[in-house]
C-alpha atoms as a PDB file:
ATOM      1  CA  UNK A   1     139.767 181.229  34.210  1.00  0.00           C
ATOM      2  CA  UNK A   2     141.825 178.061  34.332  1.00  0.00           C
ATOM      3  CA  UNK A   3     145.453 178.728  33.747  1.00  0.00           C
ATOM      4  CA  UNK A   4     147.117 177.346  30.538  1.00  0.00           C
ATOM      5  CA  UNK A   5     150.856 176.857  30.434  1.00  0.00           C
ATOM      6  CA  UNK A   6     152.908 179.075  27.868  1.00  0.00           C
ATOM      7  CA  UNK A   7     154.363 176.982  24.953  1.00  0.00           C
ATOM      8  CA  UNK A   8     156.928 179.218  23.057  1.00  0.00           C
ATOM      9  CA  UNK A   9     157.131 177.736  19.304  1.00  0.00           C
ATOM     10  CA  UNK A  10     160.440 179.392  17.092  1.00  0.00           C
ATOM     11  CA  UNK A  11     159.550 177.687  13.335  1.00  0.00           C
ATOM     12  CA  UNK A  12     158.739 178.846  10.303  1.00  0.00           C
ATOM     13  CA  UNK A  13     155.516 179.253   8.522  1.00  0.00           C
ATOM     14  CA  UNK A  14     153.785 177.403   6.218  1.00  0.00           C
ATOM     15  CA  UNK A  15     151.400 179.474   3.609  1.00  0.00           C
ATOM     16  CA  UNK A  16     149.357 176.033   2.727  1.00  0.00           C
ATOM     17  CA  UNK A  17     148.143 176.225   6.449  1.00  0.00           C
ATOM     18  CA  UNK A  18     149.272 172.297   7.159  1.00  0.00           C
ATOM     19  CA  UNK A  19     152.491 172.723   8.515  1.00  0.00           C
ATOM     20  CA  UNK A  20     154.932 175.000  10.460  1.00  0.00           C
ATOM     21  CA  UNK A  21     153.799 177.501  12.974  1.00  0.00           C
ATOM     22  CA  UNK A  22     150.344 177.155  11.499  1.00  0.00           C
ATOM     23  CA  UNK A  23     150.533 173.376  12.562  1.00  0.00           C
ATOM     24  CA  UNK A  24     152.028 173.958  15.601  1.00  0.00           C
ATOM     25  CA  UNK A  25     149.662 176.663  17.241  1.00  0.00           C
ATOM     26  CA  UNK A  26     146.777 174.001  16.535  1.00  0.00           C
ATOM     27  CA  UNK A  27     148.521 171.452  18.527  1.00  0.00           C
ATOM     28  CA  UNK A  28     149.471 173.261  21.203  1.00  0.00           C
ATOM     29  CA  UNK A  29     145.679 174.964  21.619  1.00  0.00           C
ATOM     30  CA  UNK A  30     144.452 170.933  21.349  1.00  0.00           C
ATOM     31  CA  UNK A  31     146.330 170.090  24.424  1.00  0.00           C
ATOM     32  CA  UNK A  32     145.407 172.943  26.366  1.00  0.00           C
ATOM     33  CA  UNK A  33     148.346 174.719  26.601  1.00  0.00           C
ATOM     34  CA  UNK A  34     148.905 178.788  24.702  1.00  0.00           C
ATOM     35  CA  UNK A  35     150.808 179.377  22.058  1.00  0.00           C
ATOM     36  CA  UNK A  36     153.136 181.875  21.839  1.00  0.00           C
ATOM     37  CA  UNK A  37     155.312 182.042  18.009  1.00  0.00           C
ATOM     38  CA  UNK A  38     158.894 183.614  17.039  1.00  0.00           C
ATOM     39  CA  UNK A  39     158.543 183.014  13.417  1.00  0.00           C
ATOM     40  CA  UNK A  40     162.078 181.871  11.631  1.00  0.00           C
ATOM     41  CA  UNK A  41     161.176 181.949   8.310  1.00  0.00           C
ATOM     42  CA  UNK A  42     158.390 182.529   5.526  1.00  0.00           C
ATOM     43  CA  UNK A  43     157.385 179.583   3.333  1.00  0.00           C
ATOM     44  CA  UNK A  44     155.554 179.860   0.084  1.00  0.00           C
ATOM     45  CA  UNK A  45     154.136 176.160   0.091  1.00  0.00           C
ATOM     46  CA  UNK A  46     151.097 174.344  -0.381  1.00  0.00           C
ATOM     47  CA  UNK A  47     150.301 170.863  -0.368  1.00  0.00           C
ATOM     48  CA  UNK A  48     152.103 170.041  -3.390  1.00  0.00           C
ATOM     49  CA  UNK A  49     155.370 171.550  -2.125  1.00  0.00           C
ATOM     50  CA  UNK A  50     157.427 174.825  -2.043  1.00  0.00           C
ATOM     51  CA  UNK A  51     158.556 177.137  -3.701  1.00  0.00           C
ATOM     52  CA  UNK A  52     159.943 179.707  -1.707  1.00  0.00           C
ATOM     53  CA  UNK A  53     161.904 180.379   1.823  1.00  0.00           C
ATOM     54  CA  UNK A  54     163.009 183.626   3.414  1.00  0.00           C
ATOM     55  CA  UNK A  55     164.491 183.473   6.602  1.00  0.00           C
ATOM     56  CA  UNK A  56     164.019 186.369   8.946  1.00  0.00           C
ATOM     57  CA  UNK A  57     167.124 188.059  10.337  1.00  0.00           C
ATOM     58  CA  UNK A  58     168.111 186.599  13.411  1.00  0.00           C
ATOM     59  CA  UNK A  59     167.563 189.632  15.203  1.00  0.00           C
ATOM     60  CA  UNK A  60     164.521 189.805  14.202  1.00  0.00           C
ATOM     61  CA  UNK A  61     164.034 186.092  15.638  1.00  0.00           C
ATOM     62  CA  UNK A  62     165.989 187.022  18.582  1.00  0.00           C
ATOM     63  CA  UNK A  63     163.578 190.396  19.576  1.00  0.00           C
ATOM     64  CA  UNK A  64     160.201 188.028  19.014  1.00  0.00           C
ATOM     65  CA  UNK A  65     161.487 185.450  21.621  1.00  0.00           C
ATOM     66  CA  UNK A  66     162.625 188.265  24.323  1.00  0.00           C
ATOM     67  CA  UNK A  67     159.283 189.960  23.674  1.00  0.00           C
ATOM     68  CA  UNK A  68     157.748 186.769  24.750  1.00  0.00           C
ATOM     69  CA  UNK A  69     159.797 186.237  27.731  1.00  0.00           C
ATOM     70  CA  UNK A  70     159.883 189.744  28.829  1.00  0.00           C
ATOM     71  CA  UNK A  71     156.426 189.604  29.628  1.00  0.00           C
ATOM     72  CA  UNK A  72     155.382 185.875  29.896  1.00  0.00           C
ATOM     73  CA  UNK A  73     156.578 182.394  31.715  1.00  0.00           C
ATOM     74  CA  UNK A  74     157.338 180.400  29.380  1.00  0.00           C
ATOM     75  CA  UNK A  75     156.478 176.721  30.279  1.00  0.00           C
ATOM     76  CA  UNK A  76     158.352 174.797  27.428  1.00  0.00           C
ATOM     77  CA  UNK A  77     159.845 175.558  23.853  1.00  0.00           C
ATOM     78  CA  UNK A  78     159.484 173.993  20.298  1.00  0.00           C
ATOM     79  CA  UNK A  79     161.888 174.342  17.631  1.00  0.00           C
ATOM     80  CA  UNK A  80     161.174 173.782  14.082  1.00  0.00           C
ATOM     81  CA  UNK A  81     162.676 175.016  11.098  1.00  0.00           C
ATOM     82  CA  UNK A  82     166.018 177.153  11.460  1.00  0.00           C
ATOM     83  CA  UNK A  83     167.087 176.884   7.829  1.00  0.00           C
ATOM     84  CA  UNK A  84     170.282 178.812   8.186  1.00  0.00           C
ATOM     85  CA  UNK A  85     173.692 178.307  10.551  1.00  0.00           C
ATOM     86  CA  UNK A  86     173.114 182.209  11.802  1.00  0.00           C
ATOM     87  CA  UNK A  87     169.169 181.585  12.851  1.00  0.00           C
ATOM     88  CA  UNK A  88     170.385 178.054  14.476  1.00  0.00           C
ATOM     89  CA  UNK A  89     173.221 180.129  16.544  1.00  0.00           C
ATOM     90  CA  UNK A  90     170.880 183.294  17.195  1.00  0.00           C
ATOM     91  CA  UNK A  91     167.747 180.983  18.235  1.00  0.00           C
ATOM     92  CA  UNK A  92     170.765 178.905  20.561  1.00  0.00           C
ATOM     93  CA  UNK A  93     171.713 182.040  22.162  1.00  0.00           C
ATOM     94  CA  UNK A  94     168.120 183.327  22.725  1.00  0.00           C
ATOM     95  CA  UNK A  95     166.991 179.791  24.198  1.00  0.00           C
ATOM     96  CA  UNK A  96     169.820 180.630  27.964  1.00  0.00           C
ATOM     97  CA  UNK A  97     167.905 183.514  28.604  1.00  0.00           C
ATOM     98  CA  UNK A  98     164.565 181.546  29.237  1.00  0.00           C
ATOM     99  CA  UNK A  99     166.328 179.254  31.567  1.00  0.00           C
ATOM    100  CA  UNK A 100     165.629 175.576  32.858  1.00  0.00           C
ATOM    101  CA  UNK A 101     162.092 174.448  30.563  1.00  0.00           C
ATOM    102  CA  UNK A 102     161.920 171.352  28.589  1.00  0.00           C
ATOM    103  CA  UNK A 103     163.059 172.067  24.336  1.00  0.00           C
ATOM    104  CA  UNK A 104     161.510 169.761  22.055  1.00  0.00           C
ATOM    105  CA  UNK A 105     163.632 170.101  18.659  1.00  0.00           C
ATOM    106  CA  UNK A 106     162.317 168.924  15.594  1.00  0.00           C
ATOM    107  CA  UNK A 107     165.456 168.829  13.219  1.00  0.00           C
ATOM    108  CA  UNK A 108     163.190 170.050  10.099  1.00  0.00           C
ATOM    109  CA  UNK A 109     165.779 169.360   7.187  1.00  0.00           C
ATOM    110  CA  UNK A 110     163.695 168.466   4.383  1.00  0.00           C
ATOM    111  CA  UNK A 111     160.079 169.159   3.948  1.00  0.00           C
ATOM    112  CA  UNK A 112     157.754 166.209   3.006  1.00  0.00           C
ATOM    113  CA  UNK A 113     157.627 166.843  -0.406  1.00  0.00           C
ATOM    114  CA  UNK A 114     161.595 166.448  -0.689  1.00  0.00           C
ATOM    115  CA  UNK A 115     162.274 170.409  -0.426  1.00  0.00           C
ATOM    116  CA  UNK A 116     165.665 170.694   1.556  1.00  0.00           C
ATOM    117  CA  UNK A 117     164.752 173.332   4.518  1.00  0.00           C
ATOM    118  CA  UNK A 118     168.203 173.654   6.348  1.00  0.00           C
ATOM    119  CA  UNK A 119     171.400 174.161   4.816  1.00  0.00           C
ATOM    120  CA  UNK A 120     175.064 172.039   5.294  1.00  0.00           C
ATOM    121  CA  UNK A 121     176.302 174.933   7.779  1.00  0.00           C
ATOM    122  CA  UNK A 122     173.009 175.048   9.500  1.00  0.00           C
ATOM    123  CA  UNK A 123     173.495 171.304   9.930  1.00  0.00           C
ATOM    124  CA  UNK A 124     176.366 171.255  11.424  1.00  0.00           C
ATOM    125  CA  UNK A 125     175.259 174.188  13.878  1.00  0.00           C
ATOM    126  CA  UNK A 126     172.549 172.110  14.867  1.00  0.00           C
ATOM    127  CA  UNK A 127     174.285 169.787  15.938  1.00  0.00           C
ATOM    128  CA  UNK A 128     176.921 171.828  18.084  1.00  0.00           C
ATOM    129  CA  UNK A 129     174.174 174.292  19.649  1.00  0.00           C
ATOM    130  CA  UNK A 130     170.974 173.228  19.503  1.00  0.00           C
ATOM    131  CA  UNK A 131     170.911 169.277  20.035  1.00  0.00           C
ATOM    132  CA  UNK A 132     172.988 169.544  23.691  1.00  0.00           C
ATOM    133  CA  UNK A 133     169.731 172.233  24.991  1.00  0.00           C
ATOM    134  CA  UNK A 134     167.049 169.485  23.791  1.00  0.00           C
ATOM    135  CA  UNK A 135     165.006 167.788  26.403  1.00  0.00           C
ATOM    136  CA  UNK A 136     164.033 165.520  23.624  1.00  0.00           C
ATOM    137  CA  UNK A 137     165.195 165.415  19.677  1.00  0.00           C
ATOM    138  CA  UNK A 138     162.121 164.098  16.799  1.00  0.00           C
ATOM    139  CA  UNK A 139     163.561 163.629  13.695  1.00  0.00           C
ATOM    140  CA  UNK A 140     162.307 161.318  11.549  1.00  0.00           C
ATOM    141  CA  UNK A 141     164.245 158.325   9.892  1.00  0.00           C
ATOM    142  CA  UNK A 142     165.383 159.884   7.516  1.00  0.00           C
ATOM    143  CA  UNK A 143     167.091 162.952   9.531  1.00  0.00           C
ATOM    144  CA  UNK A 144     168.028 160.501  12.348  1.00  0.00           C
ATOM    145  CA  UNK A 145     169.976 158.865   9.909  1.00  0.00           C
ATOM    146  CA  UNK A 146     172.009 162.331   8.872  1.00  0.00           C
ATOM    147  CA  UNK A 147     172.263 162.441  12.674  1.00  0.00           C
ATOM    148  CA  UNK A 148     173.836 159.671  13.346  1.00  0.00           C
ATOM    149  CA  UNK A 149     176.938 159.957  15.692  1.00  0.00           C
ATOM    150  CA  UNK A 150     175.721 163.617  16.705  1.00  0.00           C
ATOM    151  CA  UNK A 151     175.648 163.710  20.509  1.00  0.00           C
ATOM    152  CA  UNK A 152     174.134 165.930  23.484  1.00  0.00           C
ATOM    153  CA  UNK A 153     170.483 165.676  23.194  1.00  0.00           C
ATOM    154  CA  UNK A 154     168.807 164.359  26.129  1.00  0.00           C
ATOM    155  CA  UNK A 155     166.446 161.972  24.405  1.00  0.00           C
ATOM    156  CA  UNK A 156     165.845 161.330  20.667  1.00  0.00           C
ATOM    157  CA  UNK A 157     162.392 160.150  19.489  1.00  0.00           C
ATOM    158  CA  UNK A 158     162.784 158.504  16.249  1.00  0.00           C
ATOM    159  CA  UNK A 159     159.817 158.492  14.291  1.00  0.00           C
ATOM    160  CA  UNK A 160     159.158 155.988  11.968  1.00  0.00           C
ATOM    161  CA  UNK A 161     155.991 157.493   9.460  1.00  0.00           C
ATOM    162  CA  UNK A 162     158.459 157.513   6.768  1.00  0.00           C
ATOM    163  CA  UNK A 163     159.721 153.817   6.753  1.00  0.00           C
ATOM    164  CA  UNK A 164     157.433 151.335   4.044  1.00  0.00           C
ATOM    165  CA  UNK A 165     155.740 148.816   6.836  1.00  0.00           C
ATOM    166  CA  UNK A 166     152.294 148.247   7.674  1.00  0.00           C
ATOM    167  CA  UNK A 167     152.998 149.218  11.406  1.00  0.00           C
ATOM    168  CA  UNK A 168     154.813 152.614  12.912  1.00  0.00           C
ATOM    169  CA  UNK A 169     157.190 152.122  14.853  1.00  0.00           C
ATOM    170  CA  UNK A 170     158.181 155.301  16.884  1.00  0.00           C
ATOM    171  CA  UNK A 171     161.141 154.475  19.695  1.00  0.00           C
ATOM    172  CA  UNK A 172     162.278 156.997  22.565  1.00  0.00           C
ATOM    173  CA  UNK A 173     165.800 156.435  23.336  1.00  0.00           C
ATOM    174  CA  UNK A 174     167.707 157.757  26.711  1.00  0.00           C
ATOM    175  CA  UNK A 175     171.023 157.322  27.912  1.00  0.00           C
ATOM    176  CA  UNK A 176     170.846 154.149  30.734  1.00  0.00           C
ATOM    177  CA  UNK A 177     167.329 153.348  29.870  1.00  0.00           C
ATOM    178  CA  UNK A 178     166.019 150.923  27.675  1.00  0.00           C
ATOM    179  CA  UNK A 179     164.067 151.925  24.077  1.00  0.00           C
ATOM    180  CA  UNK A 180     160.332 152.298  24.511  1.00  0.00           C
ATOM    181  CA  UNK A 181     158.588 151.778  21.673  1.00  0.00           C
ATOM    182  CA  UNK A 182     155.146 153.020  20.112  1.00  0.00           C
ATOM    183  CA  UNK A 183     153.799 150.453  17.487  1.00  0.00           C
ATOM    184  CA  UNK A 184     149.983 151.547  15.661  1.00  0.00           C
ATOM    185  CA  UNK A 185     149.301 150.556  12.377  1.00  0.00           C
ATOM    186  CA  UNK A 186     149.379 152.262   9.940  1.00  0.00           C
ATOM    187  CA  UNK A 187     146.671 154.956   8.680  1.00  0.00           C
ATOM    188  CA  UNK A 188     145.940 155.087   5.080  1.00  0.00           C
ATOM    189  CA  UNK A 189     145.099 157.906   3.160  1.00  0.00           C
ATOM    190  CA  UNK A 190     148.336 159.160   2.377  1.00  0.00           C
ATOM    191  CA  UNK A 191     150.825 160.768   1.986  1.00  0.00           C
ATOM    192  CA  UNK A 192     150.049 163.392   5.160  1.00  0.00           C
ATOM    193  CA  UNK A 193     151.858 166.712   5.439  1.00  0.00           C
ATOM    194  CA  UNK A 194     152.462 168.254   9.103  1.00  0.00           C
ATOM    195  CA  UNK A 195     152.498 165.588  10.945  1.00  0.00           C
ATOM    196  CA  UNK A 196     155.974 166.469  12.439  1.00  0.00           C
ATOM    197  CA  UNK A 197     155.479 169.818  13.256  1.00  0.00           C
ATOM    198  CA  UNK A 198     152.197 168.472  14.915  1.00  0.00           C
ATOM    199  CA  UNK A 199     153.954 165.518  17.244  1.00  0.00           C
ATOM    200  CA  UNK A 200     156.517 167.267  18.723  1.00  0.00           C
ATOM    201  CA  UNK A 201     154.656 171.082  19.348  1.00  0.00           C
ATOM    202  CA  UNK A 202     151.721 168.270  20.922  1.00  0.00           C
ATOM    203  CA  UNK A 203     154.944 166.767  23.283  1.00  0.00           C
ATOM    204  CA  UNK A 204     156.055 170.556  24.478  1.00  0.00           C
ATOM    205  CA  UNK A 205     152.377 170.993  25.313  1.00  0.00           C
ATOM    206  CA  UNK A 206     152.253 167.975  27.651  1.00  0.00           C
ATOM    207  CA  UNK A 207     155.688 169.108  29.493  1.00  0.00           C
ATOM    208  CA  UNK A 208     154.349 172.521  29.362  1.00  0.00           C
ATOM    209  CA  UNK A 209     151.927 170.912  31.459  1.00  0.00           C
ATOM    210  CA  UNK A 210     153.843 169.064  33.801  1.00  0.00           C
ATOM    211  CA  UNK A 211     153.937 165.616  32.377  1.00  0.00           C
ATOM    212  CA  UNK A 212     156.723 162.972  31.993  1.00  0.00           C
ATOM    213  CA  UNK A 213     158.396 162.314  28.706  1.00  0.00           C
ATOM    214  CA  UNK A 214     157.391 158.957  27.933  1.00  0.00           C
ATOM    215  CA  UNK A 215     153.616 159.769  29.099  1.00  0.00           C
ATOM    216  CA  UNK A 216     153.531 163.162  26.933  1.00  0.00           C
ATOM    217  CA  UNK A 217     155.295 161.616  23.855  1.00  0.00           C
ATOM    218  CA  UNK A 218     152.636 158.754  24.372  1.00  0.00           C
ATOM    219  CA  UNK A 219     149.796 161.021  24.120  1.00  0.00           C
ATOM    220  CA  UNK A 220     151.324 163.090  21.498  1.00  0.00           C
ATOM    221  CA  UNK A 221     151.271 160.077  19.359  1.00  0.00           C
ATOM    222  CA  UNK A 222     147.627 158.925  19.933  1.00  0.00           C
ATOM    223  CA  UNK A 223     146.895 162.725  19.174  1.00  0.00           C
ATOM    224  CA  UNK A 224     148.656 162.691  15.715  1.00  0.00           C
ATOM    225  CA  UNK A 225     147.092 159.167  15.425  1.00  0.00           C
ATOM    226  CA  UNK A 226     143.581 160.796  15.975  1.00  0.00           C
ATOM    227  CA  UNK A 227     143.784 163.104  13.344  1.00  0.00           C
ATOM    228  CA  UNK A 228     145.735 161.068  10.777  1.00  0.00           C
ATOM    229  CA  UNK A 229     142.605 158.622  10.802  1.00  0.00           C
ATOM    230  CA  UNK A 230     140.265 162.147   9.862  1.00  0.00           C
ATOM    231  CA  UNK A 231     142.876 163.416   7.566  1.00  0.00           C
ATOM    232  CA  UNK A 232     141.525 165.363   4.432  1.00  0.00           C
ATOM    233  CA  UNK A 233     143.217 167.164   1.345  1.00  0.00           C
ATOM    234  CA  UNK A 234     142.065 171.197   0.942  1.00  0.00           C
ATOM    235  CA  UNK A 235     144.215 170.771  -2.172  1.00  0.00           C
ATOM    236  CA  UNK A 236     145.760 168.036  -5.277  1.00  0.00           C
ATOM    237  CA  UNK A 237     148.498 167.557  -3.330  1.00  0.00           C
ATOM    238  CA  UNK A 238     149.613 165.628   0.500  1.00  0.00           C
ATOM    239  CA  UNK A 239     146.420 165.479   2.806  1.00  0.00           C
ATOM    240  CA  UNK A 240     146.912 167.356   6.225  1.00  0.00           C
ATOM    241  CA  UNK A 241     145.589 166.255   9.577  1.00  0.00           C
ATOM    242  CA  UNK A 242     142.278 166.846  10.235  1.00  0.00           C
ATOM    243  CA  UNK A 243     140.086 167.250  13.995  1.00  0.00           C
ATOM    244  CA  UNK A 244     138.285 163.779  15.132  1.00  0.00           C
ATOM    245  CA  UNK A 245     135.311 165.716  16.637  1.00  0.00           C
ATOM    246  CA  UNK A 246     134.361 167.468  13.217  1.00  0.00           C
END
């Protein structure tokens, strides 16, 4: 059997099915690569929004990510939603012991339907613990802006689905190198839910697998791209990414 790098994903999930871990594991499976989950927290959501969080214990984080490692090699690690400063430090802590892979962090603050996901402490812990581990930071415009001035990661890709212009614009900045940029226009049919969750757990795949980070944030892209254009809505509310060869 052909062997398929391990892709650790620590997130929360998402009870509509278009986000979160749910999102993630699809991704990941997509590019080839297995998925492997420490769940941080359970969402009651749908497409419409949410309407409840409870974190797990960050123990109980802490004991799904060594039982992981104990047994497997993990290849690369995606980190969604924290939600609270205590999962942010436990999840920092746990992240040493798997030693030198790529970390794709996806700041999740606020859920697309305007739902705040991580607290002001948990912020601020984000930025002190998690953002100096990250191969490569994905917020959004939106987050990037509440980020602004925070330091340590080793690349930020700055998505731009959320900004009002007939092209996306998606730019990967790193220190001495100059801005590479991603322009597609843009797919209607929306508003789209997961498509976060969905870029950057498609990035860890591709450095799971070996790939630069320009080339696997490239195909990540035209991945999310690919779907976007089959999106469909299971419910009345944002319409989730759907699979190009259905």
């Amino acid at each position: 059997m052909p062997k398929r790098p391990i892709v650790l994903v620590i997130a929360g999930s998402d009870s509509g099915g278009g986000a979160g871990i749910q999102a993630d594991v699809q991704a990941i499976r997509d590019a080839g690569a297995f998925p492997t989950t420490a769940i941080t927290a359970v969402t009651a959501q749908n497409t419409r929004g949410v309407t409840r969080v409870d974190a797990l214990p960050p123990e109980a984080v802490a004991a799904q990510i060594a039982a992981v490692a104990q047994d497997m090699k993990v290849a690369a690690v995606k980190v969604g939603m924290l939600g609270t400063a205590e999962l942010v430090e436990g999840v920092a802590d746990s992240l040493d012991a798997l030693g030198d892979v790529p970390i794709v962090v996806d700041p999740v603050m606020v859920a697309t339907s305007g739902d705040r996901l991580l607290d002001a402490s948990a912020e601020d812990a984000l930025r002190r613990l998690l953002l100096p581990r990250a191969t490569v930071l994905t917020p959004n415009l939106p987050e990037a802006l509440r980020l602004v001035g925070a330091q340590g990661a080793s690349a930020v890709l700055v998505t731009g689905g959320d900004v009002d212009t007939d092209d996306v614009v998606d730019v990967l900045l790193r220190p001495d190198l100059a801005p590479r940029r991603w322009i597609g226009a843009r797919v209607g049919g929306g508003p789209f839910h997961g498509t976060g969750c969905t870029l950057s757990s498609a990035i860890a795949a591709r450095l799971a697998r070996g790939m630069a980070l320009a080339d696997a944030v490239g195909e990540g892209i035209a991945y999310v791209q690919a779907r976007l254009r089959v999106a469909w809505r299971p419910g009345q509310g944002r319409a989730v990414l759907g699979w190009p060869d259905c």
